[in-house]
C-alpha atoms as a PDB file:
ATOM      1  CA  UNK A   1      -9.018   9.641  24.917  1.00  0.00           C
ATOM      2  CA  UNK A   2      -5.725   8.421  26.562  1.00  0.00           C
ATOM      3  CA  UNK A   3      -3.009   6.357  24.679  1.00  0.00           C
ATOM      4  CA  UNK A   4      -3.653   3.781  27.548  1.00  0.00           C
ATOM      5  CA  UNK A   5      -7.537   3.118  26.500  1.00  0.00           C
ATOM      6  CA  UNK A   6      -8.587  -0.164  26.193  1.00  0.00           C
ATOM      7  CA  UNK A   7     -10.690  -1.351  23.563  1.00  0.00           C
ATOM      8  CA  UNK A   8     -13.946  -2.693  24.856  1.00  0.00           C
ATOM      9  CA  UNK A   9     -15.133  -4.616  22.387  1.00  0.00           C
ATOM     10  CA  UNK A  10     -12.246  -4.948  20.253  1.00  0.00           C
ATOM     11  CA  UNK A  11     -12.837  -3.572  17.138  1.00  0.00           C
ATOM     12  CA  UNK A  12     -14.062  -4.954  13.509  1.00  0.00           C
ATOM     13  CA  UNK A  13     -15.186  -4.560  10.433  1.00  0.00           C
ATOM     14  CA  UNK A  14     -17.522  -4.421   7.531  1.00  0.00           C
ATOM     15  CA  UNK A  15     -16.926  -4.363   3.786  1.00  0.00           C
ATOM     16  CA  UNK A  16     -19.261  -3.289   1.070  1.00  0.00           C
ATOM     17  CA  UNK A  17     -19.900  -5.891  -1.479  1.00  0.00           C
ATOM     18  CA  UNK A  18     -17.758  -7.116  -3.754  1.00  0.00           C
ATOM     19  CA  UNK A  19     -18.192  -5.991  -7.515  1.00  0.00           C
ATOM     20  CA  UNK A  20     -18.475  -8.794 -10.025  1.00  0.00           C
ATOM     21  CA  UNK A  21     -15.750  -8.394 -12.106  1.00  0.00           C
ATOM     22  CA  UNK A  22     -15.764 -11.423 -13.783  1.00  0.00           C
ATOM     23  CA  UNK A  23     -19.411 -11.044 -14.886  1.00  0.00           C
ATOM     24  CA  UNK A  24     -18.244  -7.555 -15.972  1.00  0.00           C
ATOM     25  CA  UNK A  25     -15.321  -8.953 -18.595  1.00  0.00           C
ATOM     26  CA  UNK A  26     -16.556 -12.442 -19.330  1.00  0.00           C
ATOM     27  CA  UNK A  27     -17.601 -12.399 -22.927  1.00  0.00           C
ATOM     28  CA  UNK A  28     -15.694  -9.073 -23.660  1.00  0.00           C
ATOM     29  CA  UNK A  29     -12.863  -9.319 -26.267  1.00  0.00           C
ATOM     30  CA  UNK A  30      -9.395  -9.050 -24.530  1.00  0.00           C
ATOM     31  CA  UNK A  31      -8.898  -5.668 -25.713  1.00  0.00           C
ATOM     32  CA  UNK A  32     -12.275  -4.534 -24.605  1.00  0.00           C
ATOM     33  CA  UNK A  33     -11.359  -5.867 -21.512  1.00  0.00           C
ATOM     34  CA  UNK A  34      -8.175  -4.552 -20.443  1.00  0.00           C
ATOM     35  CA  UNK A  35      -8.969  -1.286 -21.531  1.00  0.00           C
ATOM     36  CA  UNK A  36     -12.667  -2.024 -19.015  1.00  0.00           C
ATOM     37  CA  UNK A  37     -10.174  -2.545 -15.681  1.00  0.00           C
ATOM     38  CA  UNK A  38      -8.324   0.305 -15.516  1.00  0.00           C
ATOM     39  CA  UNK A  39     -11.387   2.456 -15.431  1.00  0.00           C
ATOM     40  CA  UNK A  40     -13.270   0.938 -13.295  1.00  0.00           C
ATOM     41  CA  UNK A  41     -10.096   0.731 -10.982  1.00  0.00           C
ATOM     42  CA  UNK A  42      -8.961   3.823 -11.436  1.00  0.00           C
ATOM     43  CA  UNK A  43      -6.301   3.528  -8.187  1.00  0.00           C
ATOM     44  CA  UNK A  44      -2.828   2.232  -9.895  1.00  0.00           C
ATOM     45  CA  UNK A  45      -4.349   2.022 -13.124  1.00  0.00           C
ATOM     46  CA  UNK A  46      -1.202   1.351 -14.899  1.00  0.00           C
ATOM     47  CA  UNK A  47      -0.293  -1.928 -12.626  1.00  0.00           C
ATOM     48  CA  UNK A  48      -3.938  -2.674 -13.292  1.00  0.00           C
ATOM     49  CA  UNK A  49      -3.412  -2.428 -16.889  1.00  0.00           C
ATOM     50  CA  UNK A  50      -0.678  -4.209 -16.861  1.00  0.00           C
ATOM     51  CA  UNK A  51      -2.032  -7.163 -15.400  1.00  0.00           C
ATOM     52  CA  UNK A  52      -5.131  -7.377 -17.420  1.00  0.00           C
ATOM     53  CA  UNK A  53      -3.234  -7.213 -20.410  1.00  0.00           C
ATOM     54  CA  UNK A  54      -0.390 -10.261 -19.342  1.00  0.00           C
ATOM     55  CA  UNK A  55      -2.985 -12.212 -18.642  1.00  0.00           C
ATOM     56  CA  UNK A  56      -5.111 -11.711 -21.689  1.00  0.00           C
ATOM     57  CA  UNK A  57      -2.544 -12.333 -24.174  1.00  0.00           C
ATOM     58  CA  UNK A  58      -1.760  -8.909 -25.611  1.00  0.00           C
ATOM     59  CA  UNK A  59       1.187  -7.021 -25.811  1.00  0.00           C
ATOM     60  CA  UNK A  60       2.668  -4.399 -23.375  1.00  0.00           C
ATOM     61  CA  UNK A  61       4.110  -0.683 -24.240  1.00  0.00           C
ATOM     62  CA  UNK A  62       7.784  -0.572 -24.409  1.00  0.00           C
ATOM     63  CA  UNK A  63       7.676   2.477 -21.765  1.00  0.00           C
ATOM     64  CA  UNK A  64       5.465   0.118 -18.996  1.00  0.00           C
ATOM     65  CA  UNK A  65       8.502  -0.533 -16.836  1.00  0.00           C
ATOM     66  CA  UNK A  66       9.108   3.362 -16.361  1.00  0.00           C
ATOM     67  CA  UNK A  67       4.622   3.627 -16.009  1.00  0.00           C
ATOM     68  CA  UNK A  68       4.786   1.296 -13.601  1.00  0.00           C
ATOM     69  CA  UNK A  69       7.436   3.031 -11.172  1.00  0.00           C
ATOM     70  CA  UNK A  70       5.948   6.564 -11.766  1.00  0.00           C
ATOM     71  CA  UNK A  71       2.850   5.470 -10.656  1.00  0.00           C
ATOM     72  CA  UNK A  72       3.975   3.946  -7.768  1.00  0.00           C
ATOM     73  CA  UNK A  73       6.209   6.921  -6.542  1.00  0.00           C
ATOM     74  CA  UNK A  74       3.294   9.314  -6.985  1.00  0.00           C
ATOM     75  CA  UNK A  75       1.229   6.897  -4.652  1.00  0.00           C
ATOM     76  CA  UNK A  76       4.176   6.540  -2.169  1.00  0.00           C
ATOM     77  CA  UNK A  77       4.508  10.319  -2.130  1.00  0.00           C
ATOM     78  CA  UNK A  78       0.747  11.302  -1.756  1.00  0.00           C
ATOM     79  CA  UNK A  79       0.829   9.377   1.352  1.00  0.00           C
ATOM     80  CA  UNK A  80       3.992  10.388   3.043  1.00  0.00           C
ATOM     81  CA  UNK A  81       3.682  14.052   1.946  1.00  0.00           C
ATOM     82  CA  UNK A  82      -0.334  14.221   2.293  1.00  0.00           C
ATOM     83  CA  UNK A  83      -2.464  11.591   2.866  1.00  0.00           C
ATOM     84  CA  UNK A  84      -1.022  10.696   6.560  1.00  0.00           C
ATOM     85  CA  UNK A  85       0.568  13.633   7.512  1.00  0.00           C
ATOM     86  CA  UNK A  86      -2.654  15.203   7.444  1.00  0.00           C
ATOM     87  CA  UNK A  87      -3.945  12.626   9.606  1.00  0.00           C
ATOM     88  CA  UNK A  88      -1.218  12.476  12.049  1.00  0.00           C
ATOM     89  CA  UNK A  89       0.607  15.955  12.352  1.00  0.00           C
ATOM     90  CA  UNK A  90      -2.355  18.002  11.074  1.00  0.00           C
ATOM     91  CA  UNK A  91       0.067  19.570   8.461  1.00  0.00           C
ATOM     92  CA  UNK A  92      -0.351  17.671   4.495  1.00  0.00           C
ATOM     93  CA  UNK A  93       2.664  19.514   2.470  1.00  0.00           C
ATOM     94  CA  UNK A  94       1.455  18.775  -1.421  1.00  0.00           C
ATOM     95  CA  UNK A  95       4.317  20.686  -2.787  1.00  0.00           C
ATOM     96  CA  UNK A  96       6.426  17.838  -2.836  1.00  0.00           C
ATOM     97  CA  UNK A  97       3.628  16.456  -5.176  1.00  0.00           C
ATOM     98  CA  UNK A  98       5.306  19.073  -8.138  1.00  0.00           C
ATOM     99  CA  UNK A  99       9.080  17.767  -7.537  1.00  0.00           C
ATOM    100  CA  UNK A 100      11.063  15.289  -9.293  1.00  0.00           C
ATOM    101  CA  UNK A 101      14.360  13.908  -8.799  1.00  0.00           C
ATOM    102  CA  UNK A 102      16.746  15.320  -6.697  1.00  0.00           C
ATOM    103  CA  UNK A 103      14.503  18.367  -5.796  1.00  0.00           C
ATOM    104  CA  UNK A 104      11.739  15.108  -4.684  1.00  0.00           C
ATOM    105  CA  UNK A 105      14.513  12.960  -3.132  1.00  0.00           C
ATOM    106  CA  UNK A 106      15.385  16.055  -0.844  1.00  0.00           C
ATOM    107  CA  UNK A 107      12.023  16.951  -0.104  1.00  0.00           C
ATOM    108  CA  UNK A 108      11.156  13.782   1.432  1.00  0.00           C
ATOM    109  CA  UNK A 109      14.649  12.777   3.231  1.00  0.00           C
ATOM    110  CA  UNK A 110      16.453  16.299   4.168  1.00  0.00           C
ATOM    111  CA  UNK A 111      20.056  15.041   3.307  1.00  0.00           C
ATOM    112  CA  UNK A 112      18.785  12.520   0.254  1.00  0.00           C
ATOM    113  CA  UNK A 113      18.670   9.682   1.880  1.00  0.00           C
ATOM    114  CA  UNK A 114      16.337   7.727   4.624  1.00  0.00           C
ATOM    115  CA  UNK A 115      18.230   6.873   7.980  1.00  0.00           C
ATOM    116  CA  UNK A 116      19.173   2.949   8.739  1.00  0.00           C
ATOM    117  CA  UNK A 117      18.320   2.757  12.193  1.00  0.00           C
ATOM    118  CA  UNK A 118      15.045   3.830  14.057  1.00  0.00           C
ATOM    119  CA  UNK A 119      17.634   5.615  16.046  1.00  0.00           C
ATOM    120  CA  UNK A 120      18.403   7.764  13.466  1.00  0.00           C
ATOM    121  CA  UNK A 121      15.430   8.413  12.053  1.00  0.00           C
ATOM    122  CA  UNK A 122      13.805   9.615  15.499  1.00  0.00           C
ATOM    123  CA  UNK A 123      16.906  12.060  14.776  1.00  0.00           C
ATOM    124  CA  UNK A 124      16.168  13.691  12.029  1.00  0.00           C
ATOM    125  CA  UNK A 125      15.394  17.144  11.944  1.00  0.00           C
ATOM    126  CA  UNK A 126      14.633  17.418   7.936  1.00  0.00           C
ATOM    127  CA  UNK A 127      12.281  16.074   5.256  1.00  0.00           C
ATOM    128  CA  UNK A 128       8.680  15.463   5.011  1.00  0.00           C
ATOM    129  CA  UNK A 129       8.548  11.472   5.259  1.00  0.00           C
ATOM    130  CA  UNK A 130      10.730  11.620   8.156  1.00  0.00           C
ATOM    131  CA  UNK A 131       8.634  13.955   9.576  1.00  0.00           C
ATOM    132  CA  UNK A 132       5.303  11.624   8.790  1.00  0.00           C
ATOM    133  CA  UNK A 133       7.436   8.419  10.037  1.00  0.00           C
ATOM    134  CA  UNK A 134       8.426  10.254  13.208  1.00  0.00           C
ATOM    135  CA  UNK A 135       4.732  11.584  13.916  1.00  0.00           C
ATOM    136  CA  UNK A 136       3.550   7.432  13.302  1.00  0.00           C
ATOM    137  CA  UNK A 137       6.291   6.226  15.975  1.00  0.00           C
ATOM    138  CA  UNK A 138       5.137   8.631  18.260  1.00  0.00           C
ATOM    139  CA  UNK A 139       1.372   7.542  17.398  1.00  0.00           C
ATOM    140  CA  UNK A 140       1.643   3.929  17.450  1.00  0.00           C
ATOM    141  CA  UNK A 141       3.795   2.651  20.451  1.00  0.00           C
ATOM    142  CA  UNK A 142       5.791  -0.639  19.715  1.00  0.00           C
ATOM    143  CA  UNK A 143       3.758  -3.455  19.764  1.00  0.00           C
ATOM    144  CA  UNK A 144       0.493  -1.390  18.564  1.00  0.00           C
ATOM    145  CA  UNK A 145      -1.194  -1.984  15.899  1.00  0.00           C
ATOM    146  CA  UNK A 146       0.541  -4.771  14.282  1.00  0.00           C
ATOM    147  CA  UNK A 147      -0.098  -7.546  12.423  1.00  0.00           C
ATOM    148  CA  UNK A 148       2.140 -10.750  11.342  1.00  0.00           C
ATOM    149  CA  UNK A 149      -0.467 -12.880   9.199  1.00  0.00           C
ATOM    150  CA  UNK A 150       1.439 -14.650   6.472  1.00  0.00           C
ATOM    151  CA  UNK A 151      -0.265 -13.647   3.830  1.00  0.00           C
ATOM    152  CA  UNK A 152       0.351  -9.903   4.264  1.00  0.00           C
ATOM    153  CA  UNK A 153       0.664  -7.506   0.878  1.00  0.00           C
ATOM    154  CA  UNK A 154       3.223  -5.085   2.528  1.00  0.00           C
ATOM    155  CA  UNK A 155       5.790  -4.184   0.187  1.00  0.00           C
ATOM    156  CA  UNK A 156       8.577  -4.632   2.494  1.00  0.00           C
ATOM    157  CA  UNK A 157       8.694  -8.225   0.342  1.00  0.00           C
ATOM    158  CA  UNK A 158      10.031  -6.035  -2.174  1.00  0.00           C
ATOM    159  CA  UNK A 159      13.010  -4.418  -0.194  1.00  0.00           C
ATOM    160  CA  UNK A 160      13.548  -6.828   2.293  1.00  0.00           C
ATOM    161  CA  UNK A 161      17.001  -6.290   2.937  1.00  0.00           C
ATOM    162  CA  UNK A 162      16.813  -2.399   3.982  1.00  0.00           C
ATOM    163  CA  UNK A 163      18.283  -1.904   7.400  1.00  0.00           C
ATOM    164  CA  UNK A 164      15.340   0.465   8.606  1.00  0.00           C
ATOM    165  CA  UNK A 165      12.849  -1.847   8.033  1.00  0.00           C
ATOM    166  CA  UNK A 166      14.620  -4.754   9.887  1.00  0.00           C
ATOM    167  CA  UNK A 167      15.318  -2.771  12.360  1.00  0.00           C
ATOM    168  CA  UNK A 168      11.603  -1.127  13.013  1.00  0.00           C
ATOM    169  CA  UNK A 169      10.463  -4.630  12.523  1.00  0.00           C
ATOM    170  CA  UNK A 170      12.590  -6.180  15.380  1.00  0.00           C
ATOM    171  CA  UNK A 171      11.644  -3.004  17.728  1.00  0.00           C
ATOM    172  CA  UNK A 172       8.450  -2.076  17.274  1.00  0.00           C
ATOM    173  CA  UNK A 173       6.613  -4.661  15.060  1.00  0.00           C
ATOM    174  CA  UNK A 174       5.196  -5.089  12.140  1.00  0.00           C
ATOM    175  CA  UNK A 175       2.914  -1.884  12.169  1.00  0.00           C
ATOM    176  CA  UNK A 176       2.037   0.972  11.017  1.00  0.00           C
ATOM    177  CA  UNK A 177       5.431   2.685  11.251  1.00  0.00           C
ATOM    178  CA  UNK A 178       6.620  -0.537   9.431  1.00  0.00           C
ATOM    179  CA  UNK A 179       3.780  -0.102   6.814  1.00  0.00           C
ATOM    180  CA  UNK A 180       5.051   3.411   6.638  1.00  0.00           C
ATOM    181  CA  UNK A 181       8.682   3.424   5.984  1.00  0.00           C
ATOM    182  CA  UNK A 182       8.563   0.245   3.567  1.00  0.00           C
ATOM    183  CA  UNK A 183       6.497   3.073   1.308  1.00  0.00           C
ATOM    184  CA  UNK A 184       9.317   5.624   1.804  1.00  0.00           C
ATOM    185  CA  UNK A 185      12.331   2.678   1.064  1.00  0.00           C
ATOM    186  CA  UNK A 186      10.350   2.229  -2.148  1.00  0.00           C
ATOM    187  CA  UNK A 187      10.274   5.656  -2.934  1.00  0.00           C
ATOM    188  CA  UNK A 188      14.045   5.794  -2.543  1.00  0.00           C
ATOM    189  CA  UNK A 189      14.424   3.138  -4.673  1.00  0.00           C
ATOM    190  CA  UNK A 190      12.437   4.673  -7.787  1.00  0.00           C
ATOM    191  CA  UNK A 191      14.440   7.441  -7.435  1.00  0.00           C
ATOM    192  CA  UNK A 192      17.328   5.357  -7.612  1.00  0.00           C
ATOM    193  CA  UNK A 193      16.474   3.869 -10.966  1.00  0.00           C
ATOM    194  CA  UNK A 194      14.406   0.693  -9.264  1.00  0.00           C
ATOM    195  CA  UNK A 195      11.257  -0.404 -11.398  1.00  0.00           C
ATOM    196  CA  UNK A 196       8.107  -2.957  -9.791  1.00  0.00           C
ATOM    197  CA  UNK A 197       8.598  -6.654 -11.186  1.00  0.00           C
ATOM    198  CA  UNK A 198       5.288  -8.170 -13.949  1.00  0.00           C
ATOM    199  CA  UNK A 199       5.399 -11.387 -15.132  1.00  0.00           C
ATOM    200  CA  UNK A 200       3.537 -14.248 -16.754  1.00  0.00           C
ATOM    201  CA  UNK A 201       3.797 -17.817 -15.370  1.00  0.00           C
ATOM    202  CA  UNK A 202       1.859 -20.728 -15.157  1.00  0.00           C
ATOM    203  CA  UNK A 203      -1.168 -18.822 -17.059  1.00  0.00           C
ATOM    204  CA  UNK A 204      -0.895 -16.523 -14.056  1.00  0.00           C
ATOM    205  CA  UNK A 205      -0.099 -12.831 -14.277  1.00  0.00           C
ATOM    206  CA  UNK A 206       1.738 -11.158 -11.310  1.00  0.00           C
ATOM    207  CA  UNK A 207       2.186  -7.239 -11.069  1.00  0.00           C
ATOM    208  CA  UNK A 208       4.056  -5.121  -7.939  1.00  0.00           C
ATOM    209  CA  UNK A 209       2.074  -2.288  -7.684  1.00  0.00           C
ATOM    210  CA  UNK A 210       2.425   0.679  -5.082  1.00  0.00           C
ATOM    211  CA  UNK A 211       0.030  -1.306  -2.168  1.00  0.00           C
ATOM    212  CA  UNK A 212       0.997  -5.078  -3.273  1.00  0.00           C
ATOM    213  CA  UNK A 213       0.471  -7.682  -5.966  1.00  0.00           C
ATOM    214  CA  UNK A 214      -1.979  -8.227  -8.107  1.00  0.00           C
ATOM    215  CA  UNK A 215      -2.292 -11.378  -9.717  1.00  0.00           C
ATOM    216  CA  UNK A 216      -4.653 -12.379 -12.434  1.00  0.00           C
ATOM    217  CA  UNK A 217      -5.678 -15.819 -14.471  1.00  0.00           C
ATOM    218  CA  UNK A 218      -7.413 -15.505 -17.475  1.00  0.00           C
ATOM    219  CA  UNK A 219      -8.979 -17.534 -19.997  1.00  0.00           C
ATOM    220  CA  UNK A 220      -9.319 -16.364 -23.950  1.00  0.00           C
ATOM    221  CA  UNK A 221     -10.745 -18.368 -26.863  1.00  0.00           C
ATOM    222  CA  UNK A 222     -10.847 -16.680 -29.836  1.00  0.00           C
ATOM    223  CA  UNK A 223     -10.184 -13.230 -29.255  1.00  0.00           C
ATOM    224  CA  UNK A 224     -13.044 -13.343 -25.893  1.00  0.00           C
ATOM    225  CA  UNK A 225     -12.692 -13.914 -22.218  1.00  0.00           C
ATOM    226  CA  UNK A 226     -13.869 -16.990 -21.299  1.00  0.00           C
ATOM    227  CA  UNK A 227     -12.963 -17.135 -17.563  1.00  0.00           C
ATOM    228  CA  UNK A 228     -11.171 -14.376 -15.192  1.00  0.00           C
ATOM    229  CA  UNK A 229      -9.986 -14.192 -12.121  1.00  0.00           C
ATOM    230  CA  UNK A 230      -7.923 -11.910  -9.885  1.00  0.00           C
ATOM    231  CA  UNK A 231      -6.428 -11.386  -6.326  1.00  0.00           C
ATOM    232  CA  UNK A 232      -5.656  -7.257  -5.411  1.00  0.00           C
ATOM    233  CA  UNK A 233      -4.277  -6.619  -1.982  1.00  0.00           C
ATOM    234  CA  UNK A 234      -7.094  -5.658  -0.816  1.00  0.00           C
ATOM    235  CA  UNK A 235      -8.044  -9.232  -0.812  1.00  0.00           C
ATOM    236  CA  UNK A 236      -4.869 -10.318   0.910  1.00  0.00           C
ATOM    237  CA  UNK A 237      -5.612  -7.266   3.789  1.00  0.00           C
ATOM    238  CA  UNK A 238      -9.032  -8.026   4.623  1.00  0.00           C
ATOM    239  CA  UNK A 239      -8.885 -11.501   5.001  1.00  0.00           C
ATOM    240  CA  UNK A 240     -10.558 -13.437   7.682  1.00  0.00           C
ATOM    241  CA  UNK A 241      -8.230 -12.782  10.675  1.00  0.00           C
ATOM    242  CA  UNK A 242      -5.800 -11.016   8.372  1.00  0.00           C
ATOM    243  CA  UNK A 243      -3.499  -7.864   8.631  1.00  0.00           C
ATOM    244  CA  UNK A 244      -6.182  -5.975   8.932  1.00  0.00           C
ATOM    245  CA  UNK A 245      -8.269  -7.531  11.519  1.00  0.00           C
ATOM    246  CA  UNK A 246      -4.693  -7.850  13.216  1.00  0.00           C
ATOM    247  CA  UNK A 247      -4.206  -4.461  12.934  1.00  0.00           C
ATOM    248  CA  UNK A 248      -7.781  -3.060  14.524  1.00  0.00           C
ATOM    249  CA  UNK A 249      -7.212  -6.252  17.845  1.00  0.00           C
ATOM    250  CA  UNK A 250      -4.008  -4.359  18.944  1.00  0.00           C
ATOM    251  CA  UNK A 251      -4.621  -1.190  18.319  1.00  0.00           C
ATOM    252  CA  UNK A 252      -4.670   0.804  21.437  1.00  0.00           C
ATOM    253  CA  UNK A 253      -6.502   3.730  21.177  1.00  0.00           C
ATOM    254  CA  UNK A 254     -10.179   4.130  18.683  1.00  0.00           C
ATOM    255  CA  UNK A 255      -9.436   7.534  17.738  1.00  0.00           C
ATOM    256  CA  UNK A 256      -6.223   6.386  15.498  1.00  0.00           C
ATOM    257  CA  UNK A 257      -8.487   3.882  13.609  1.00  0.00           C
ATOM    258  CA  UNK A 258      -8.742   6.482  10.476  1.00  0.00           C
ATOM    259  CA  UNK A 259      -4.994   6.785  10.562  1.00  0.00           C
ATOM    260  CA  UNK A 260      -4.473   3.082  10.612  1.00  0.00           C
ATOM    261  CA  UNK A 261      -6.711   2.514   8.117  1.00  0.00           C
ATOM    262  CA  UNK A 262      -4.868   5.231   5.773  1.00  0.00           C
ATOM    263  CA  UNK A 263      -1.907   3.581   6.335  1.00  0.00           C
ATOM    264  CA  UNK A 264      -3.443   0.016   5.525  1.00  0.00           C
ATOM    265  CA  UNK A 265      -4.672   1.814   2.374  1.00  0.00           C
ATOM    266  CA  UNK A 266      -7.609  -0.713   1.851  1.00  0.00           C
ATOM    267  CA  UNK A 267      -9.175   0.727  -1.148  1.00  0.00           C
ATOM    268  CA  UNK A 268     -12.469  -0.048  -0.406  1.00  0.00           C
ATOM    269  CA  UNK A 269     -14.797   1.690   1.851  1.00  0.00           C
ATOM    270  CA  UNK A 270     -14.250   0.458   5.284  1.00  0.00           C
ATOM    271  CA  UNK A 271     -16.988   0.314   8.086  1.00  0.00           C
ATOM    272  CA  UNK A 272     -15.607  -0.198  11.483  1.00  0.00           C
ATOM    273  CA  UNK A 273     -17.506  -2.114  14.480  1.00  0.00           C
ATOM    274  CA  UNK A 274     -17.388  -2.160  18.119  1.00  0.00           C
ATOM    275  CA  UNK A 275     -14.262  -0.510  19.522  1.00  0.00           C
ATOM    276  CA  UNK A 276     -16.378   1.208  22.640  1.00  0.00           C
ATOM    277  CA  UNK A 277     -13.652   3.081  24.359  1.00  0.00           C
ATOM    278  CA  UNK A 278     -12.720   3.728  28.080  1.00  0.00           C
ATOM    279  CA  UNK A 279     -10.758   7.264  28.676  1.00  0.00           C
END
C-alpha cells in the first residue's frame, strides 16, 4: 500500500464495554478500595494509587513523588526503546530497559540530550528515541494523522515550553511525531530531577501520570465509599470526535493504524472500522 492511499471509508472505531468501577468500590472501605484499583488497573498503578487514595481521604507514602516519576520513565522508555520501534523500524532495543541515569539518558539521546529543532533531530545519528522519532517523521508526513480536539490528554501540557515540541507542532502538527517526542521531553525531564504533579481540590483528585491525568471524586462516610467517580485518558482520547477519531480521519495510509494506535496508547482494546484502502 502506497503512502498516497486514500482512505475509503474513513476509518473508526469500536470499544469494548466499559467496566463498572463504581459498582466495583461502592460500599468498600477506602482502604479496601484503593488497594482494589491498582490491581485491576494494573497500567501506571502507582498514579492509579495515588489517585484513589487523595480522593478517599487516606494518607500517601513519603517516597510517592519519586513512585510516581519512576513509573512514568519506565512507561516513556518501553515505548521509545520497544513498544514503537518495533512497530516502525522493525528493530525493539530492550536493553535500555536495564539502564539508569546517565547510562539511560545516553541510551536514548546519543550526546544526553534531545535536539530543539526538528532540524536537528532529523540529524541525529545516535540514540534510540531519536532513532524511533526519526522512523515516526518519516512514517507520518506533516499534516497526517493529527488531531487538535481541546480536550486532548497529551502530555505536552506538562512541558509546554520545550522548543522541539513547538517546533514539530508548528511543522508537522499535532501527531504522532508530536505524541512521540512529548514522551521523550518527559523522559528528559525525570532524568533531570522532574516529578508528575497530584493534588486534591475541590473534593477532586488530579494525578499526571505517564499517558495523562487522571482525576477522581469520591465520596466516604464512615470509613465506606459512598459515591466514585473518575476520568483516565483514555476517556479524554476516545471521545466522540476526539483525538482519536481525529487521528484515524487523517491518517493516510491503513497499514500504520497499529502504529498510531501504539502511539495513542489507548489502553483498552481497540477495534477499528472501515478504512477500505486503494493502493
Amino acid at each position: 500500500m502506497s503512502q498516497t492511499a486514500t482512505l475509503r471509508p474513513p476509518l473508526g472505531f469500536a470499544l469494548p464495554a466499559a467496566l463498572p468501577v463504581a459498582r466495583l468500590v461502592v460500599g468498600q472501605t477506602a482502604a479496601a478500595a484503593a488497594a482494589l484499583l491498582p490491581r485491576i488497573f494494573s497500567l501506571c498503578a502507582v498514579a492509579q494509587g495515588t489517585a484513589a487514595r487523595l480522593a478517599f481521604g487516606l494518607p500517601l507514602a513519603d517516597d510517592t513523588p519519586a513512585a510516581m516519576a519512576g513509573e512514568a520513565l519506565r512507561e516513556h522508555v518501553l515505548r521509545l526503546t520497544v513498544t514503537w520501534p518495533a512497530l516502525a523500524r522493525g528493530t525493539p532495543e530492550p536493553q535500555a530497559l536495564r539502564l539508569s541515569g546517565d547510562a539511560l539518558r545516553a541510551a536514548l539521546f546519543g550526546d544526553g540530550r534531545l535536539p530543539e529543532t526538528l532540524a536537528e533531530l532529523r540529524r541525529a545519528t545516535d540514540g534510540i528515541a531519536l532513532a524511533t522519532l526519526g522512523a515516526l517523521d518519516t512514517a507520518f508526513p506533516a499534516g497526517t494523522a493529527v488531531a487538535t480536539a481541546a480536550d486532548d490528554p497529551c502530555i505536552v501540557i506538562r512541558h509546554p515550553h520545550h522548543p522541539l515540541l513547538g517546533d514539530i507542532a508548528a511543522r508537522c502538527g499535532r501527531g504522532p511525531l508530536w505524541r512521540a517526542a512529548a514522551r521523550a521531553v518527559e523522559a528528559e525531564a525525570i532524568l533531570d530531577g522532574w516529578t508528575p504533579a497530584f493534588d486534591l481540590s475541590d473534593g477532586t483528585a488530579r494525578v499526571d501520570a505517564a499517558r495523562g491525568r487522571y482525576t477522581v471524586r469520591a465520596t466516604v462516610v464512615q470509613g465506606r465509599v459512598t459515591a466514585f467517580a473518575r476520568r483516565t485518558p483514555t476517556d479524554a482520547l476516545c471521545a466522540e470526535g476526539g483525538v482519536l477519531a481525529q487521528t484515524l480521519a487523517t491518517l493516510h495510509d491503513a497499514a500504520l493504524a497499529p502504529l498510531a494506535l501504539a502511539i495513542l496508547d489507548p489502553c483498552v482494546p481497540v477495534t477499528l472500522t472501515g478504512g477500505d484502502a486503494d493502493a
